[in-house]
N, C-alpha and C. Protein backbone atom coordinates (compact mmCIF):
# COMPACT_ATOMS: atom_id res chain seq x y z
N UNK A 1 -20.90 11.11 20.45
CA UNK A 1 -20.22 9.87 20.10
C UNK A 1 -21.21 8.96 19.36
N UNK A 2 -20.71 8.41 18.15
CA UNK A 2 -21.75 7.12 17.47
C UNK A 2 -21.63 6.18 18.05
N UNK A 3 -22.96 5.78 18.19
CA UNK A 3 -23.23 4.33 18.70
C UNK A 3 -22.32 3.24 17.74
N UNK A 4 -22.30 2.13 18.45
CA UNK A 4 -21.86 1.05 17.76
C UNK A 4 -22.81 0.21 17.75
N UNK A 5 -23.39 -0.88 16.81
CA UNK A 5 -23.90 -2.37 17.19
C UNK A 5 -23.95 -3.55 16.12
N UNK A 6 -23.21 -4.09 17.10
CA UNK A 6 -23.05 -5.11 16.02
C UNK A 6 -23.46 -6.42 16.03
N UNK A 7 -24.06 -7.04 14.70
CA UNK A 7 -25.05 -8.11 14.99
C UNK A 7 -24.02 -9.15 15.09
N UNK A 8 -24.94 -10.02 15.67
CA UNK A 8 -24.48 -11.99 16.04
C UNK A 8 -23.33 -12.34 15.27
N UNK A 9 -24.13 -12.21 14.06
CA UNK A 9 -23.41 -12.71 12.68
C UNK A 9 -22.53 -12.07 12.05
N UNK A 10 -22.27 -10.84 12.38
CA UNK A 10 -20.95 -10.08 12.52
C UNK A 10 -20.05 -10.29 13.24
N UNK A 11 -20.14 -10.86 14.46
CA UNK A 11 -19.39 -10.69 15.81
C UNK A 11 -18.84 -12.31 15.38
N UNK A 12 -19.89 -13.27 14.95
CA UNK A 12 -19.62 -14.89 14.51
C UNK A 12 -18.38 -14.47 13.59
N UNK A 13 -18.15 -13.97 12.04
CA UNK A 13 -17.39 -13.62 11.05
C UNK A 13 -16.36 -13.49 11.58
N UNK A 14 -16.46 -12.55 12.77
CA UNK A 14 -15.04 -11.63 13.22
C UNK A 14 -14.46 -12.72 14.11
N UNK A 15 -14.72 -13.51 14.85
CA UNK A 15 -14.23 -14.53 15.40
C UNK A 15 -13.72 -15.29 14.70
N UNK A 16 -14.40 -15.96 13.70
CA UNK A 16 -13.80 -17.44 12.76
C UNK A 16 -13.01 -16.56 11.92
N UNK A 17 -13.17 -15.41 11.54
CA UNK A 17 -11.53 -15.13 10.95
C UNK A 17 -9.94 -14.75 11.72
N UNK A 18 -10.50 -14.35 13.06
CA UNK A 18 -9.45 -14.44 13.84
C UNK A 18 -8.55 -15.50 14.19
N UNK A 19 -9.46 -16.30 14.39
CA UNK A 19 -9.19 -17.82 14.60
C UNK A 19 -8.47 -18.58 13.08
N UNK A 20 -9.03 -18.14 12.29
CA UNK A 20 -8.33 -18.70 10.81
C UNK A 20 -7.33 -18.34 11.02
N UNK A 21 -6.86 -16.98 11.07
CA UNK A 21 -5.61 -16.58 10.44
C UNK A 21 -4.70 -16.95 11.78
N UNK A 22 -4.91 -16.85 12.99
CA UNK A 22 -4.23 -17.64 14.46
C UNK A 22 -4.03 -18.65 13.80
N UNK A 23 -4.82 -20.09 13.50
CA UNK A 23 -4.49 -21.05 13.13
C UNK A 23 -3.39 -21.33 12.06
N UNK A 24 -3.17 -19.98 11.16
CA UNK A 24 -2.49 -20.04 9.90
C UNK A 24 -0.61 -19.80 10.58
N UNK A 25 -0.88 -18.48 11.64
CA UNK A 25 0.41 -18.01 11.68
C UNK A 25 0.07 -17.59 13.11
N UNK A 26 0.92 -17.64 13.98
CA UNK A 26 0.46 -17.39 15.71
C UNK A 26 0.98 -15.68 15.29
N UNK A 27 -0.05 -14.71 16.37
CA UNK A 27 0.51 -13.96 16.24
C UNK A 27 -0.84 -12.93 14.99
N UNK A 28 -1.03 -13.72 14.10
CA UNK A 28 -1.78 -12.90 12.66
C UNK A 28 -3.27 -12.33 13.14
N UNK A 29 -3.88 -13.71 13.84
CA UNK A 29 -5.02 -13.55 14.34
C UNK A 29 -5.32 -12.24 15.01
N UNK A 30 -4.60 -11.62 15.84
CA UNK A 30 -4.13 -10.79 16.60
C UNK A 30 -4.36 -9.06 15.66
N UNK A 31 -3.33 -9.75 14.71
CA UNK A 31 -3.01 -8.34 13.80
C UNK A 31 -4.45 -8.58 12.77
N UNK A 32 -5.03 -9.35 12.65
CA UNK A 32 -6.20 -8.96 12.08
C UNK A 32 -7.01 -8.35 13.12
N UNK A 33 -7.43 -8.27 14.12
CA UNK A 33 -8.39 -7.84 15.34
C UNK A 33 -7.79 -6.43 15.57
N UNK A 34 -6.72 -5.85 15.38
CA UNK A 34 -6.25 -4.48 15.24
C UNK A 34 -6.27 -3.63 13.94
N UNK A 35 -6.54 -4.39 12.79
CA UNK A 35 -6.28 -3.81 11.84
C UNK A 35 -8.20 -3.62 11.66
N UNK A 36 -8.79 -4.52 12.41
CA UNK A 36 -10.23 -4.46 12.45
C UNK A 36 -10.85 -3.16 13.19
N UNK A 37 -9.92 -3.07 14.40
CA UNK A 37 -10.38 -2.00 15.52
C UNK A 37 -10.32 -0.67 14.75
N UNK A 38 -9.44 -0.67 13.72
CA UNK A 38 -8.63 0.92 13.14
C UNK A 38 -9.96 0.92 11.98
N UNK A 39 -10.12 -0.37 11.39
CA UNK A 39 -11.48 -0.01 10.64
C UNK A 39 -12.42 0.44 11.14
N UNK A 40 -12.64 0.17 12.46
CA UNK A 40 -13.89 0.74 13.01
C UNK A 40 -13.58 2.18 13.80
N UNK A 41 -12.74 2.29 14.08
CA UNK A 41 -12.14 3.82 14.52
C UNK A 41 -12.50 5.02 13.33
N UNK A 42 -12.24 4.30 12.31
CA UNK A 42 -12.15 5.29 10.99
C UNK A 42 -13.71 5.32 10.59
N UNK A 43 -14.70 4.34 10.61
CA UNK A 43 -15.72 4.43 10.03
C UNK A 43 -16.96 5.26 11.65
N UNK A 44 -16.57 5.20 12.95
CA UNK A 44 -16.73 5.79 13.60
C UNK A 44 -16.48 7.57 13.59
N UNK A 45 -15.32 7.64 13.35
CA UNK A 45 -14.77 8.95 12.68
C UNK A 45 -15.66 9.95 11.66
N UNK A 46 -15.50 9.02 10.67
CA UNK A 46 -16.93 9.77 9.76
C UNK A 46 -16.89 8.94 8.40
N UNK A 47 -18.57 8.58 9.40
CA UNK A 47 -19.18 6.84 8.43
C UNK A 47 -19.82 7.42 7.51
N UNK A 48 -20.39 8.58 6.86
CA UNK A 48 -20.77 8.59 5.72
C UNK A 48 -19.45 8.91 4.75
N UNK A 49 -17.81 8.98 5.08
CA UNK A 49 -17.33 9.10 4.11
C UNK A 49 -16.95 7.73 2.84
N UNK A 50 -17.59 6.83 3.11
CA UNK A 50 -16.72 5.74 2.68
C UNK A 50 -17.62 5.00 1.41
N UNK A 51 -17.54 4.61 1.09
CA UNK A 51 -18.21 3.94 -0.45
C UNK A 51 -19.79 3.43 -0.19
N UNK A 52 -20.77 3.65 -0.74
CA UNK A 52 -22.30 2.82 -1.07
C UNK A 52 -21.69 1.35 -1.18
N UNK A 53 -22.35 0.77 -1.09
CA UNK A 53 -22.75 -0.48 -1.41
C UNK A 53 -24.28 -0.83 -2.42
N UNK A 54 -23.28 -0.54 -3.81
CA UNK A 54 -24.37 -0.69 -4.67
C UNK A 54 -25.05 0.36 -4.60
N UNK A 55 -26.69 0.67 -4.25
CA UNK A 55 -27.36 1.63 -4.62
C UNK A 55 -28.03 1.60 -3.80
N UNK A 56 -27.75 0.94 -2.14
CA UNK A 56 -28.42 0.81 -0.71
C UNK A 56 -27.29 2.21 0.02
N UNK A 57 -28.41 2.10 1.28
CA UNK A 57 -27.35 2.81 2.16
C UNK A 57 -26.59 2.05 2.86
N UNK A 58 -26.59 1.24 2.51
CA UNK A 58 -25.39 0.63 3.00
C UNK A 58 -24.13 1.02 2.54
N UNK A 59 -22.95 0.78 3.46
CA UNK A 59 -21.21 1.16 3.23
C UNK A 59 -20.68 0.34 3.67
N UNK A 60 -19.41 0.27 2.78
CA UNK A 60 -18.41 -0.76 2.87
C UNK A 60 -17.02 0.01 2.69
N UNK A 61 -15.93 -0.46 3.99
CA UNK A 61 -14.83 -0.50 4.35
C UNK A 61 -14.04 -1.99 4.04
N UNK A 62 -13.10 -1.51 3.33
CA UNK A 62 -11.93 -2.92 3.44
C UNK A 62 -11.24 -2.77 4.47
N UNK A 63 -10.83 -4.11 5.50
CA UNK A 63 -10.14 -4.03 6.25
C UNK A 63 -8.66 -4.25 6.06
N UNK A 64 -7.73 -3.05 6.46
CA UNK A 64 -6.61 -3.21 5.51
C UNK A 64 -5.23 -4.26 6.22
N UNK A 65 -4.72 -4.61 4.80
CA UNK A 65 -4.12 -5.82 4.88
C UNK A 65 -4.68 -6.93 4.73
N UNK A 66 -6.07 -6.88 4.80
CA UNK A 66 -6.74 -8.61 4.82
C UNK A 66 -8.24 -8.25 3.66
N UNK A 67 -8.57 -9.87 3.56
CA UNK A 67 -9.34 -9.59 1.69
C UNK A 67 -10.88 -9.79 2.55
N UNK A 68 -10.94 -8.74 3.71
CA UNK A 68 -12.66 -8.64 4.56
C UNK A 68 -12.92 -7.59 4.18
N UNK A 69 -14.01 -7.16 4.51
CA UNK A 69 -14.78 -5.51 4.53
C UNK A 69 -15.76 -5.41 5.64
N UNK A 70 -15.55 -4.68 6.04
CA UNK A 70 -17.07 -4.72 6.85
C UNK A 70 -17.97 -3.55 6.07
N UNK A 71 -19.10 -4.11 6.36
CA UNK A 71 -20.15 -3.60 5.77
C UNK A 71 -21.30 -2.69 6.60
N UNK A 72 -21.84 -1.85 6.54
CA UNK A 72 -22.45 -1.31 7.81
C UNK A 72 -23.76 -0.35 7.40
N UNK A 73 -24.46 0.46 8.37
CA UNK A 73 -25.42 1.33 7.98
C UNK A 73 -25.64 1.91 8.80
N UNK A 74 -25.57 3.43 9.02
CA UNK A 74 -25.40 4.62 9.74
C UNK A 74 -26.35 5.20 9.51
N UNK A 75 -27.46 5.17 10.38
CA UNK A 75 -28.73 6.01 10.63
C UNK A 75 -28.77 6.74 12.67
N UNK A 76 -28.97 8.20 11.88
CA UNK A 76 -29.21 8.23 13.70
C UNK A 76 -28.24 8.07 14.67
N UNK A 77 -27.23 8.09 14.58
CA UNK A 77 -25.97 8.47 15.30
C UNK A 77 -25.93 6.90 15.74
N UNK A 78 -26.09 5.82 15.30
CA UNK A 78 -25.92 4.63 15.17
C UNK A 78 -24.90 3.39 14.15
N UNK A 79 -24.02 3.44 14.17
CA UNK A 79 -23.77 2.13 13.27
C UNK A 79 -23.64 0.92 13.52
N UNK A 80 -24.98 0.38 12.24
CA UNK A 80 -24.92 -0.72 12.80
C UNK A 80 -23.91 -1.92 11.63
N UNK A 81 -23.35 -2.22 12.59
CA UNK A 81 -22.10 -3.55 11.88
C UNK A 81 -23.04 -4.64 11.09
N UNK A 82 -23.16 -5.03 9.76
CA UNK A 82 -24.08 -6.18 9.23
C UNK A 82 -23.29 -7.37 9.59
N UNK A 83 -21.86 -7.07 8.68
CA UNK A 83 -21.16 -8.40 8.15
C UNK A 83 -19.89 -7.90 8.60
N UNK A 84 -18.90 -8.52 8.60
CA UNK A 84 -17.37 -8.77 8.05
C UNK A 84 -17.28 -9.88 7.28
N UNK A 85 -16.99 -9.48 6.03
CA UNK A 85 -17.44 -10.11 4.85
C UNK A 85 -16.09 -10.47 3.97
N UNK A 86 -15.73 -11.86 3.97
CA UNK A 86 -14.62 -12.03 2.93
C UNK A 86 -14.54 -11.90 1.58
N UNK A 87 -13.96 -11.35 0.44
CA UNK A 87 -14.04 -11.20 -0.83
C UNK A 87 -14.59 -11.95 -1.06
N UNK A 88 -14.24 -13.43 -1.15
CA UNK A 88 -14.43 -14.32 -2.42
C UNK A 88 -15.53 -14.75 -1.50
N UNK A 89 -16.32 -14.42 -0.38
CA UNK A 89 -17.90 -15.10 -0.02
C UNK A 89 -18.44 -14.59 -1.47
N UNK A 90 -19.66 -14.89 -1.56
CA UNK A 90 -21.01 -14.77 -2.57
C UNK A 90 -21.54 -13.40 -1.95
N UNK A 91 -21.18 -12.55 -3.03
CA UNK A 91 -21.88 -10.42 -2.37
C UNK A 91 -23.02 -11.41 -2.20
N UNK A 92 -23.50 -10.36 -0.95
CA UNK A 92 -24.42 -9.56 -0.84
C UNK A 92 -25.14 -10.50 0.02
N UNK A 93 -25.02 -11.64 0.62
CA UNK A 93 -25.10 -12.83 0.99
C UNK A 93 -25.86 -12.39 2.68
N UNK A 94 -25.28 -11.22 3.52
CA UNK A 94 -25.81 -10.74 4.59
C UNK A 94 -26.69 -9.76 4.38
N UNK A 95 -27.43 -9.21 3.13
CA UNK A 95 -28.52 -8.29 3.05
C UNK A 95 -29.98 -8.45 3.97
N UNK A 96 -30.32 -10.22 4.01
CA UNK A 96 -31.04 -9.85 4.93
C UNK A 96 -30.99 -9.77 6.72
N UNK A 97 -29.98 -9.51 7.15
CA UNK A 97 -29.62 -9.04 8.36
C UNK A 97 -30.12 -7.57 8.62
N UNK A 98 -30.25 -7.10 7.62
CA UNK A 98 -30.05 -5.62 7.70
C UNK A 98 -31.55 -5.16 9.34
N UNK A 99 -31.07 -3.91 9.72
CA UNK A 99 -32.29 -3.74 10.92
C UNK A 99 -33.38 -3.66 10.88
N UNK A 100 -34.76 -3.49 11.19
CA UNK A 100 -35.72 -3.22 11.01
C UNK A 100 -35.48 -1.52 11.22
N UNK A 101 -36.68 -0.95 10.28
CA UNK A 101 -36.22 0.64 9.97
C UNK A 101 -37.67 1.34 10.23
């Protein structure tokens, strides 16, 4: 089984967007935190299938239905969660989170 871990500032993202979209429509908040879980089910599944990020090892998943991605890096039967990252933030903005290697 792959590890999971996910930083502060990932876990911060995933909250204040839950909470956004709760605040927007009761009920949404909700369906974003499931549509989040299935992203991570799938990138658990098999995390090297999914897109580079640029020309790092890093990978990026869109979370579907909503304009996030999470972003991640799979070394060592580990993934580690950087960001959940909204489109229109400024790329690349959580690069230095990345782990010590």
């Amino acid at each position: 089984m792959i590890r999971l871990v996910q930083s502060q500032e990932a876990e911060a993202e995933l909250v204040a967007a839950r909470n956004y979209y709760e605040s927007k429509v009761g009920g949404l908040g909700d369906r974003f935190i499931t549509a989040f879980t299935s992203t991570i089910e799938s990138i658990r599944a098999t995390p090297d299938s999914f897109a580079r990020y640029r020309r790092t090892d890093l990978r990026s998943v869109q979370i579907s239905g909503f304009p996030y991605s999470v972003f991640y890096l799979h070394e060592r039967g580990t993934v580690w969660i950087i960001a959940v990252a909204h489109h229109q933030r400024r790329p690349g903005y959580w690069l230095s989170r990345l782990p010590e290697r």
